[in-house]
C-alpha atoms as a PDB file:
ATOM      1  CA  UNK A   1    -141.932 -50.915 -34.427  1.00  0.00           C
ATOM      2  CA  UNK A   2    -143.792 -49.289 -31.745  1.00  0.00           C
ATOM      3  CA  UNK A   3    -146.474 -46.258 -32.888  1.00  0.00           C
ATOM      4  CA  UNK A   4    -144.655 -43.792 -31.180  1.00  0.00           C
ATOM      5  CA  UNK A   5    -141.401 -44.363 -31.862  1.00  0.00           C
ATOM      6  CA  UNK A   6    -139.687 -41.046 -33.388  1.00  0.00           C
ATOM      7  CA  UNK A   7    -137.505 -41.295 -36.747  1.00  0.00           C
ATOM      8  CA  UNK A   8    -134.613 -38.707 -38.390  1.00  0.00           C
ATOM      9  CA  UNK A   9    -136.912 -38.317 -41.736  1.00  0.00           C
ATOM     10  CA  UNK A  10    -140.532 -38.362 -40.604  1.00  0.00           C
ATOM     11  CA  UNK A  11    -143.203 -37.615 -43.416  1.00  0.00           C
ATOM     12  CA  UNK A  12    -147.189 -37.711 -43.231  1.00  0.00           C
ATOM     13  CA  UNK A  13    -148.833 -40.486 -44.771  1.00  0.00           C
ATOM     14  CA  UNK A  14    -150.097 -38.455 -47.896  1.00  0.00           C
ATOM     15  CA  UNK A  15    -146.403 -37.357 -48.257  1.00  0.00           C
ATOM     16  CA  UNK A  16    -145.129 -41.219 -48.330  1.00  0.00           C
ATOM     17  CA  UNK A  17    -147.759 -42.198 -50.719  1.00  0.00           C
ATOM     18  CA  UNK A  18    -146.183 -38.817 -53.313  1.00  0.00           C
ATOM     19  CA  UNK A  19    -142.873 -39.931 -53.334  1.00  0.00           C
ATOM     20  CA  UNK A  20    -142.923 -43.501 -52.969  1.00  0.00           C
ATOM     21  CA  UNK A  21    -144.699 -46.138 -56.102  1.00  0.00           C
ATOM     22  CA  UNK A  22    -147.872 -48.209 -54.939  1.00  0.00           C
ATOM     23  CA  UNK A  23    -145.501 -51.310 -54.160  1.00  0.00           C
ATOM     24  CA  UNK A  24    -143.118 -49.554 -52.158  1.00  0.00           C
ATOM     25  CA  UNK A  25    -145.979 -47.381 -49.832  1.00  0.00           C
ATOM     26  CA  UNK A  26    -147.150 -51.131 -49.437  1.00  0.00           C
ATOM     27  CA  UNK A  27    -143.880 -52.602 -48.203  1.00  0.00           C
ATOM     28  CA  UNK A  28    -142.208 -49.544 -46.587  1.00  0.00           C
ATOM     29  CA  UNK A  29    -145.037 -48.001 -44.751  1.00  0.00           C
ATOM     30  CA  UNK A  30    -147.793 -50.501 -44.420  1.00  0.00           C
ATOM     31  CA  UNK A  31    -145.231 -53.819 -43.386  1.00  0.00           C
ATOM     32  CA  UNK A  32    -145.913 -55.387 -46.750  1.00  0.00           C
ATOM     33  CA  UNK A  33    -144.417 -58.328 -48.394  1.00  0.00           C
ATOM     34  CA  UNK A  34    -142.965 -58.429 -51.978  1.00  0.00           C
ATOM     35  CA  UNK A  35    -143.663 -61.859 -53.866  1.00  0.00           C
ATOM     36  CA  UNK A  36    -140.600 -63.975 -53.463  1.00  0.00           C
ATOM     37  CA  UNK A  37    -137.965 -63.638 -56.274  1.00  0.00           C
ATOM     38  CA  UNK A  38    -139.596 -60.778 -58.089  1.00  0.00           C
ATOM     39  CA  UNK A  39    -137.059 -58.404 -57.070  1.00  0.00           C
ATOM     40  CA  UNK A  40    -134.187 -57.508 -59.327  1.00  0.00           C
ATOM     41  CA  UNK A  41    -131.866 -57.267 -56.782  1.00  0.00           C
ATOM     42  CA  UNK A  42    -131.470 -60.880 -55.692  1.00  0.00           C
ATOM     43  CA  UNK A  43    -129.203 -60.720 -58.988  1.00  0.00           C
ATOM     44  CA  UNK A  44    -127.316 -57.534 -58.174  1.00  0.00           C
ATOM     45  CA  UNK A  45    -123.619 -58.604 -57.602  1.00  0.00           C
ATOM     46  CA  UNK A  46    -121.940 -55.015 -58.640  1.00  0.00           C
ATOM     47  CA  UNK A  47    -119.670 -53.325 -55.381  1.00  0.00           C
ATOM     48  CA  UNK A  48    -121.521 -50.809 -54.153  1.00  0.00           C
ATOM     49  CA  UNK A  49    -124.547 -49.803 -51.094  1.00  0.00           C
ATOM     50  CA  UNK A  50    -127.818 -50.825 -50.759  1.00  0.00           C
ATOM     51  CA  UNK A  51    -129.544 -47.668 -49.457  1.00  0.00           C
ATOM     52  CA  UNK A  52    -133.259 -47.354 -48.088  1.00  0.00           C
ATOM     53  CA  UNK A  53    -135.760 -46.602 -50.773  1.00  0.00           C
ATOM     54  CA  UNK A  54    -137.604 -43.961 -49.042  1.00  0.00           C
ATOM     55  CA  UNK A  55    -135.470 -41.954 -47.395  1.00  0.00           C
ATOM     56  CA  UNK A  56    -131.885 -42.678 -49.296  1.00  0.00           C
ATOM     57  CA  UNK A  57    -129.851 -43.750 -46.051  1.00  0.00           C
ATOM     58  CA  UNK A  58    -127.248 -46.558 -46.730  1.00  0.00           C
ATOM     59  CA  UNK A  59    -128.484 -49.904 -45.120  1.00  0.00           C
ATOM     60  CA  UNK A  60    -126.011 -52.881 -46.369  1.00  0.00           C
ATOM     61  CA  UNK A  61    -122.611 -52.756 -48.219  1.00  0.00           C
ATOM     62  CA  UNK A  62    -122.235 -55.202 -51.260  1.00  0.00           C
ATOM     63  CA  UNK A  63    -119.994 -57.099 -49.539  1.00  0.00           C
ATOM     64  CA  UNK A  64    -122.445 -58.659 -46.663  1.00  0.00           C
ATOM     65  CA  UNK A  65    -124.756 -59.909 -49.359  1.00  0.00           C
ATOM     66  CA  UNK A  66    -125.312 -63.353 -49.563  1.00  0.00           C
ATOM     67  CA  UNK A  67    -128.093 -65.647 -52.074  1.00  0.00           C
ATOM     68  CA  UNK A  68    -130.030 -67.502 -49.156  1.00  0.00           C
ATOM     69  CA  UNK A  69    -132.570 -69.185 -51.617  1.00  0.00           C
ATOM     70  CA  UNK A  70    -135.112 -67.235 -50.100  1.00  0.00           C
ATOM     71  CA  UNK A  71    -136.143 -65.249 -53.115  1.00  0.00           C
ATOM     72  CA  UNK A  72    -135.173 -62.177 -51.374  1.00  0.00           C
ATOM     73  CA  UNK A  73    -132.028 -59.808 -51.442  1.00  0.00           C
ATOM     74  CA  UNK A  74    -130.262 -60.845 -47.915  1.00  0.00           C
ATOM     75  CA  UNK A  75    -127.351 -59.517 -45.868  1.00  0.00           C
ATOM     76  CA  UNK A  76    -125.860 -60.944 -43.046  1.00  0.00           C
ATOM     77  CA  UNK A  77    -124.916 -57.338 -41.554  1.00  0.00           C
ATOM     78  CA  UNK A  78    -126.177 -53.709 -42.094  1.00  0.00           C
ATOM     79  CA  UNK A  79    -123.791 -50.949 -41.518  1.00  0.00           C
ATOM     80  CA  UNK A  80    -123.820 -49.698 -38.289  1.00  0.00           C
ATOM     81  CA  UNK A  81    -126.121 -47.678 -36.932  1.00  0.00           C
ATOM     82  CA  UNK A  82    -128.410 -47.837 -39.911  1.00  0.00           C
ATOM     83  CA  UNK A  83    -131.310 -50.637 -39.173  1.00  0.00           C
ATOM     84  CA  UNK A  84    -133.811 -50.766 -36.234  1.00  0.00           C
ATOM     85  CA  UNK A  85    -135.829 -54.045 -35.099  1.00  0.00           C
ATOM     86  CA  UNK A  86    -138.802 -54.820 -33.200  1.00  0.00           C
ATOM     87  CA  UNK A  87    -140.345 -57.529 -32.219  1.00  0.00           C
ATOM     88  CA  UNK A  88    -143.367 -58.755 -35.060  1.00  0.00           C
ATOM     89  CA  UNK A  89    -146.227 -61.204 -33.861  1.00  0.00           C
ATOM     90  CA  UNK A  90    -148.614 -60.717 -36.902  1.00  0.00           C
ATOM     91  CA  UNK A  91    -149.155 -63.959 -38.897  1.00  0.00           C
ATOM     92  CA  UNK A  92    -149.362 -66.562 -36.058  1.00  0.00           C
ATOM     93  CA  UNK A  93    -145.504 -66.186 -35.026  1.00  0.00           C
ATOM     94  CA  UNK A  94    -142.657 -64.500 -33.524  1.00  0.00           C
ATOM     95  CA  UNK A  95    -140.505 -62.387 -35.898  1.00  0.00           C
ATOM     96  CA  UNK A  96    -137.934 -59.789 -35.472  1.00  0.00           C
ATOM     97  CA  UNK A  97    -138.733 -57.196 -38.188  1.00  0.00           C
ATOM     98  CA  UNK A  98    -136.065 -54.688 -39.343  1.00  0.00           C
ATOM     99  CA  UNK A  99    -136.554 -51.336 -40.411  1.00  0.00           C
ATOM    100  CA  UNK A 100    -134.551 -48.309 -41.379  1.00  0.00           C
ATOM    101  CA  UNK A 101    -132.971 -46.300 -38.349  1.00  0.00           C
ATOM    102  CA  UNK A 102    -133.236 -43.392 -40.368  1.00  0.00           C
ATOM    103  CA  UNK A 103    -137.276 -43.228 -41.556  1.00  0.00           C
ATOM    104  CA  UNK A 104    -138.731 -46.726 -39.692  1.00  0.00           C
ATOM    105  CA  UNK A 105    -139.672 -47.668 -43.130  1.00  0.00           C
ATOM    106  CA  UNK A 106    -140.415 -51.768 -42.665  1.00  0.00           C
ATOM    107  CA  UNK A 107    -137.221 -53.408 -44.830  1.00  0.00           C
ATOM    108  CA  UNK A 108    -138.224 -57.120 -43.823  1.00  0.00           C
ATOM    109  CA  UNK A 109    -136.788 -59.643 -40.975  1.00  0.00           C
ATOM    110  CA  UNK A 110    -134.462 -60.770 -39.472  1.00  0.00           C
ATOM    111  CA  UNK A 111    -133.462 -64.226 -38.884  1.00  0.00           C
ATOM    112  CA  UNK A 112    -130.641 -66.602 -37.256  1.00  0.00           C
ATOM    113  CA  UNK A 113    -130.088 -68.963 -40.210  1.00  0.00           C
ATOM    114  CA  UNK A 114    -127.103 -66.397 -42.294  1.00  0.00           C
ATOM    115  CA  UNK A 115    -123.627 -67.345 -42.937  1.00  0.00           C
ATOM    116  CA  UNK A 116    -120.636 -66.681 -40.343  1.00  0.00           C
ATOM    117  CA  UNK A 117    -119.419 -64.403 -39.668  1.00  0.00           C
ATOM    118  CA  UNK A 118    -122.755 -63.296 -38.129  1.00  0.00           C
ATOM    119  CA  UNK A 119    -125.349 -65.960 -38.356  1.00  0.00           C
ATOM    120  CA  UNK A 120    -127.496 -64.034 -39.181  1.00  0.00           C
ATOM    121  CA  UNK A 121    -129.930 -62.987 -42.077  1.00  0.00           C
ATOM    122  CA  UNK A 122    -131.379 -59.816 -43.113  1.00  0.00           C
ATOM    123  CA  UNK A 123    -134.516 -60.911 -45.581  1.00  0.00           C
ATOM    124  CA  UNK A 124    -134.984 -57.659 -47.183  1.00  0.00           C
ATOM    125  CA  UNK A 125    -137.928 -56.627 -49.439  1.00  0.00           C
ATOM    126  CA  UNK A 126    -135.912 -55.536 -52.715  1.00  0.00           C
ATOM    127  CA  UNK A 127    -138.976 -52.658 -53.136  1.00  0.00           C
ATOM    128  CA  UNK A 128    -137.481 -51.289 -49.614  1.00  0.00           C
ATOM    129  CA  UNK A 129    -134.163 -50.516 -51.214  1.00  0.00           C
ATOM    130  CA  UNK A 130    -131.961 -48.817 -53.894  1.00  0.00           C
ATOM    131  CA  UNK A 131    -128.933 -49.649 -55.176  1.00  0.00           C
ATOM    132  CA  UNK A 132    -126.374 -47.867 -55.954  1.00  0.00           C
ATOM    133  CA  UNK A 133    -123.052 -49.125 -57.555  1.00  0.00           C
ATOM    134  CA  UNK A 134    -119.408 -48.292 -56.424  1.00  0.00           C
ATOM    135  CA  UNK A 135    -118.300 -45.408 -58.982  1.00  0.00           C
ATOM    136  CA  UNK A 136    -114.957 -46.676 -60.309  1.00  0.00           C
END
């Protein structure tokens, strides 16, 4: 994400660090990784959205979710509108990372390897997001 790219929901770093826990700042706002399989979304199966952790905006239905083996909640298609990428050359490769549209908090990457009907997967730091089920 380029430094001076503009966001909806744009907070100073001291008011990130407030609202968001150590692990989340990390991920979110410093392009951090979560270990693989810690989060307890990879086993979240309920109907309902996947919304950004920092700034609340929906990111990914429960339907698009998929279990890629990866060890991290993926999606093989945000809702419109609500994910931004850029282009992410740090560790020795070529990545396109994925952040919210909403806050440009860093969610994770994106890669070509998902299920049909996209092809595509969104390998999402579970710290990035909240769930929240379908009300019934």
């Amino acid at each position: 994400m380029a430094g001076d790219e503009h966001f909806p929901v744009e907070k100073s770093p001291e008011e990130w660090r407030r609202e968001l826990a150590p692990n989340a700042y990390r991920v979110l706002r410093d392009h951090g990784t979560e270990r693989a399989g810690s989060s307890p979304l990879n086993d979240e199966h309920r109907d309902g959205v996947f919304r950004c952790a920092a700034c609340g905006a929906a990111l990914f239905t429960s339907d698009t979710k998929f279990e890629s083996g990866s060890g991290w909640p993926s999606f093989f298609r945000p809702i419109p509108g609500a994910i931004g990428t850029s282009e992410d050359s740090s560790h020795f490769m070529r990545r396109t990372e994925v952040h919210c549209a909403n806050c440009g908090g860093h969610l994770g990457h994106l890669f070509p390897d998902g299920p049909q009907p996209t092809g595509e997967r969104y390998c999402t730091n579970g710290v990035a997001l909240r769930f929240e089920p379908t009300k019934r």
